[in-house]
C-alpha atoms as a PDB file:
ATOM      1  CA  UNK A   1     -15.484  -3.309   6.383  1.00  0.00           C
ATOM      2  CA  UNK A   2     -13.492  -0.550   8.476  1.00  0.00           C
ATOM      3  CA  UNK A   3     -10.376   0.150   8.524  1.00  0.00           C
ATOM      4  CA  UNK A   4      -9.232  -0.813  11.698  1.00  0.00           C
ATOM      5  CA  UNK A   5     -11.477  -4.327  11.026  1.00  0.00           C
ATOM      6  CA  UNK A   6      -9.769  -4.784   8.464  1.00  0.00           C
ATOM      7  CA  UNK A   7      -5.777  -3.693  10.214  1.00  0.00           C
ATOM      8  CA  UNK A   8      -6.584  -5.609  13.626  1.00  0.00           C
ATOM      9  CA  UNK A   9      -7.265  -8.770  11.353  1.00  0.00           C
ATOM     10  CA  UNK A  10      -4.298  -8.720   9.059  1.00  0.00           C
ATOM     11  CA  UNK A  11      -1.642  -7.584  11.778  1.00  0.00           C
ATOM     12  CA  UNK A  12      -3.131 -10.367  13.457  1.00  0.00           C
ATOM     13  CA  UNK A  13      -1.224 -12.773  10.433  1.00  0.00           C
ATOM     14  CA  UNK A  14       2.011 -10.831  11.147  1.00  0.00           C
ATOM     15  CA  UNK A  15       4.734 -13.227  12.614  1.00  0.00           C
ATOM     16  CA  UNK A  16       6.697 -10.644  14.501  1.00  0.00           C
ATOM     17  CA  UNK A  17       6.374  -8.704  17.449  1.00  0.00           C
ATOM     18  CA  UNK A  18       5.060  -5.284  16.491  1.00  0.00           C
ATOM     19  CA  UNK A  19       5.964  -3.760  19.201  1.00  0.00           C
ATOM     20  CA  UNK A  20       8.994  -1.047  19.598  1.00  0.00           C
ATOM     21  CA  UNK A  21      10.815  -2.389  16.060  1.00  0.00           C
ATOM     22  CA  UNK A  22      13.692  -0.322  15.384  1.00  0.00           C
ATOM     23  CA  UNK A  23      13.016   0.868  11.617  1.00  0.00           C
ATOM     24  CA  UNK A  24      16.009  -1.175  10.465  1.00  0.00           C
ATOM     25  CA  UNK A  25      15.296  -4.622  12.414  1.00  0.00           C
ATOM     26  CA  UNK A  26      14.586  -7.556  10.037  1.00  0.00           C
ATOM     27  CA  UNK A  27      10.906  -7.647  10.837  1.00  0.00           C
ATOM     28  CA  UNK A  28      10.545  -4.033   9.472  1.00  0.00           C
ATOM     29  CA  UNK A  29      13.000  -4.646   7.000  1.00  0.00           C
ATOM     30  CA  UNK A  30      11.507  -7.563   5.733  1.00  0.00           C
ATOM     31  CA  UNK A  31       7.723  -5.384   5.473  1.00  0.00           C
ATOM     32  CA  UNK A  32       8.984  -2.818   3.796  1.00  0.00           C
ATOM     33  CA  UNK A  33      10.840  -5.086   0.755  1.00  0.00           C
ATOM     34  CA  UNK A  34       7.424  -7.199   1.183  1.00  0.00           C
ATOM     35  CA  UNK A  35       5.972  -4.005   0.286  1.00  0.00           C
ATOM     36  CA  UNK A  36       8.119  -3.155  -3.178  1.00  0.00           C
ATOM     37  CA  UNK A  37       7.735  -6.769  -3.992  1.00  0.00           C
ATOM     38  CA  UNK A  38       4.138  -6.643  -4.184  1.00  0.00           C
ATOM     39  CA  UNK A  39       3.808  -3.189  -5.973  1.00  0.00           C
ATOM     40  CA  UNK A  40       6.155  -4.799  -8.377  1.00  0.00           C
ATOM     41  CA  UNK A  41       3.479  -7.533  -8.971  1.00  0.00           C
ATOM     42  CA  UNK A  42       0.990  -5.371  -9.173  1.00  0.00           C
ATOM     43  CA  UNK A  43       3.299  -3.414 -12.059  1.00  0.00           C
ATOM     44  CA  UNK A  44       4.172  -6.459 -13.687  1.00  0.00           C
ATOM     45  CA  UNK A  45       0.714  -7.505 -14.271  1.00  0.00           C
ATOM     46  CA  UNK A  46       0.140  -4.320 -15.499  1.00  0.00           C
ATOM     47  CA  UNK A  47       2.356  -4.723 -18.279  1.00  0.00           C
ATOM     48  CA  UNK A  48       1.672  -8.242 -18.955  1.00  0.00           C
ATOM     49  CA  UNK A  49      -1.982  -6.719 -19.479  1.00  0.00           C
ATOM     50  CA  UNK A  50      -0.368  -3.611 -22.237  1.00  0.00           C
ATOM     51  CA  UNK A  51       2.073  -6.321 -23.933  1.00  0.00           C
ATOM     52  CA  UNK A  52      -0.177  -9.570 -23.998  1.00  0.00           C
ATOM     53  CA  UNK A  53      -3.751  -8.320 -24.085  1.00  0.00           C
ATOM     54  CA  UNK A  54      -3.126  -4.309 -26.197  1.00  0.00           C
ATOM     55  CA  UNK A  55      -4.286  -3.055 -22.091  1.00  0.00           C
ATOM     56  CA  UNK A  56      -7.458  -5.243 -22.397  1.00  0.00           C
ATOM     57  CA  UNK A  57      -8.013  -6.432 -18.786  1.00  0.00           C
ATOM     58  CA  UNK A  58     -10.534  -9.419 -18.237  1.00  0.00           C
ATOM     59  CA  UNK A  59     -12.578  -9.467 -15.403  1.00  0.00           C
ATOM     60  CA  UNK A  60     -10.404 -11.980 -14.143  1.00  0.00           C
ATOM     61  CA  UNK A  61      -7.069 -10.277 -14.857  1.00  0.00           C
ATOM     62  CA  UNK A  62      -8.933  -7.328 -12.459  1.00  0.00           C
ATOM     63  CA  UNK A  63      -9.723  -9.871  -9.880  1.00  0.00           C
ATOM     64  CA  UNK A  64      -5.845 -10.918 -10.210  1.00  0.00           C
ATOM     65  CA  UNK A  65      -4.868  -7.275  -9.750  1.00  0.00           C
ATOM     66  CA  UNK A  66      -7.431  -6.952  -6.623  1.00  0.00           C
ATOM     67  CA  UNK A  67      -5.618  -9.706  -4.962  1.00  0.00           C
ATOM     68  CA  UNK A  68      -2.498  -8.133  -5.469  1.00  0.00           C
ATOM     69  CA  UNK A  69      -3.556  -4.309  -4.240  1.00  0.00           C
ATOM     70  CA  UNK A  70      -4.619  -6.408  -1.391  1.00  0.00           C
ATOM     71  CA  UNK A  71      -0.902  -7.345  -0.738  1.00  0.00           C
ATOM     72  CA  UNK A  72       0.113  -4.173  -0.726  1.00  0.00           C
ATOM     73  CA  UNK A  73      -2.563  -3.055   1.834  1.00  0.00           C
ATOM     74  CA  UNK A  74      -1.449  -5.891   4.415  1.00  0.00           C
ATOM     75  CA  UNK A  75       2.346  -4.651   3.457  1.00  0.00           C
ATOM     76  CA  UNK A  76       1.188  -0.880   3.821  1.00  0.00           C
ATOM     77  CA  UNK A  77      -0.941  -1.921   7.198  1.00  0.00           C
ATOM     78  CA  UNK A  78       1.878  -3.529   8.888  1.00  0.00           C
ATOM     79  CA  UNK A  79       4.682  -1.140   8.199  1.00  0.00           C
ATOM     80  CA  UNK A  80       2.376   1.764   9.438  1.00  0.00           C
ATOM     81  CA  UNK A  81       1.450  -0.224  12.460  1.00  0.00           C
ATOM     82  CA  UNK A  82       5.478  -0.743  13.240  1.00  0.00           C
ATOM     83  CA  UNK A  83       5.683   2.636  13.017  1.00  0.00           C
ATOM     84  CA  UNK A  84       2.866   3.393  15.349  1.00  0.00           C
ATOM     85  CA  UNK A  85       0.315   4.641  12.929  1.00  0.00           C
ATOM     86  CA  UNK A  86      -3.282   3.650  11.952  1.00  0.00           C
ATOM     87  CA  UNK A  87      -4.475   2.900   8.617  1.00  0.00           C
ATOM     88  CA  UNK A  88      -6.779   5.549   9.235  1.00  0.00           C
ATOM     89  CA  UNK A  89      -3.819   7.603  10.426  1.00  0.00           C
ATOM     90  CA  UNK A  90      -1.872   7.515   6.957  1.00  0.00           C
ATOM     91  CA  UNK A  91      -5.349   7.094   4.797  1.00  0.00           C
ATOM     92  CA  UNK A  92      -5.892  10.866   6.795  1.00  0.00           C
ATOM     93  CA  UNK A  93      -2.989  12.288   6.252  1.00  0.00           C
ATOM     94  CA  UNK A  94      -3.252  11.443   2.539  1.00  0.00           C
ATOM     95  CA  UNK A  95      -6.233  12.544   2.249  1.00  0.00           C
ATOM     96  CA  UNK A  96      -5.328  15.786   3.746  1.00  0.00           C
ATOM     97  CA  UNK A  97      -2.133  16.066   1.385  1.00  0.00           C
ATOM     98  CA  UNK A  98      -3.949  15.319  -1.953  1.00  0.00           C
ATOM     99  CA  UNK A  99      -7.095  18.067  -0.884  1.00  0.00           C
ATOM    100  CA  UNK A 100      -4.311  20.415  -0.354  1.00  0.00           C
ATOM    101  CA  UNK A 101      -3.031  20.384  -3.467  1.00  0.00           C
ATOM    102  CA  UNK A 102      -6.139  20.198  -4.935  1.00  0.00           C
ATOM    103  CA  UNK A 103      -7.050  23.388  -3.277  1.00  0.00           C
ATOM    104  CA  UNK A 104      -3.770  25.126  -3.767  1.00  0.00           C
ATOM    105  CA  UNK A 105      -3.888  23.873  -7.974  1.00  0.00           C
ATOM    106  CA  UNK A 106      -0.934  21.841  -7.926  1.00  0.00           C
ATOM    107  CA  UNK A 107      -2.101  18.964  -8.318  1.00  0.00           C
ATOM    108  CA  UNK A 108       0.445  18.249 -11.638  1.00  0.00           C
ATOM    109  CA  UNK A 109       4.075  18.428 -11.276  1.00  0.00           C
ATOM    110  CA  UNK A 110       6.235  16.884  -8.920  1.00  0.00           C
ATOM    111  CA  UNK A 111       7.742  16.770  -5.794  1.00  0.00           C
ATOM    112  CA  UNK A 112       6.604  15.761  -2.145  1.00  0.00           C
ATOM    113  CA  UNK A 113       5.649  19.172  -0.517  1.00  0.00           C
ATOM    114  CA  UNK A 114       3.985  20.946  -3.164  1.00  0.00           C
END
């Protein structure tokens, strides 16, 4: 599947109008605390994992964890699309940002323009 297969698809599930959202109008709002929510499942199951299982994941606690990630790519998908990019658009520029660091050795540490 391809990216914008897979974006035209999901925004396609999307119950808003997409179109010119200011970034604090409930249907963006509501994306991006869609989007927390779900990287909070995906952390929660995490630790459930560490506490319950000593970090032992089953193959269907993974499957569990897929199905979340998925969330957060629908989440991630629609608030780039309100904004007017691409998946491919902010999988690019990540890509680009991670190389660089990797190229410039600062890959450790912290910060957003390193």
């Amino acid at each position: 599947m391809q990216f914008s297969d897979y974006s035209t698809q999901a925004i396609s599930t999307d119950l808003y109008d997409k179109e010119g959202q200011p970034i604090d109008s409930h249907a963006m709002l509501e994306k991006v605390f869609g989007l927390v929510g779900e990287a909070g499942e995906v952390a929660e199951k995490f630790k459930k994992i560490l506490r319950d299982k000593d970090g032992m994941a089953t193959d269907e606690d993974k499957k569990e964890l897929m199905k979340e990630l998925g969330d957060v790519l629908w989440y991630v998908n629609s608030v780039g699309i309100y904004l007017g990019y691409s998946l491919e658009d902010i999988a690019q520029a990540n890509l680009d940002k991670v190389l660089s660091r990797k190229d410039r050795g600062v890959t450790k540490g912290s910060g957003d323009n390193r």
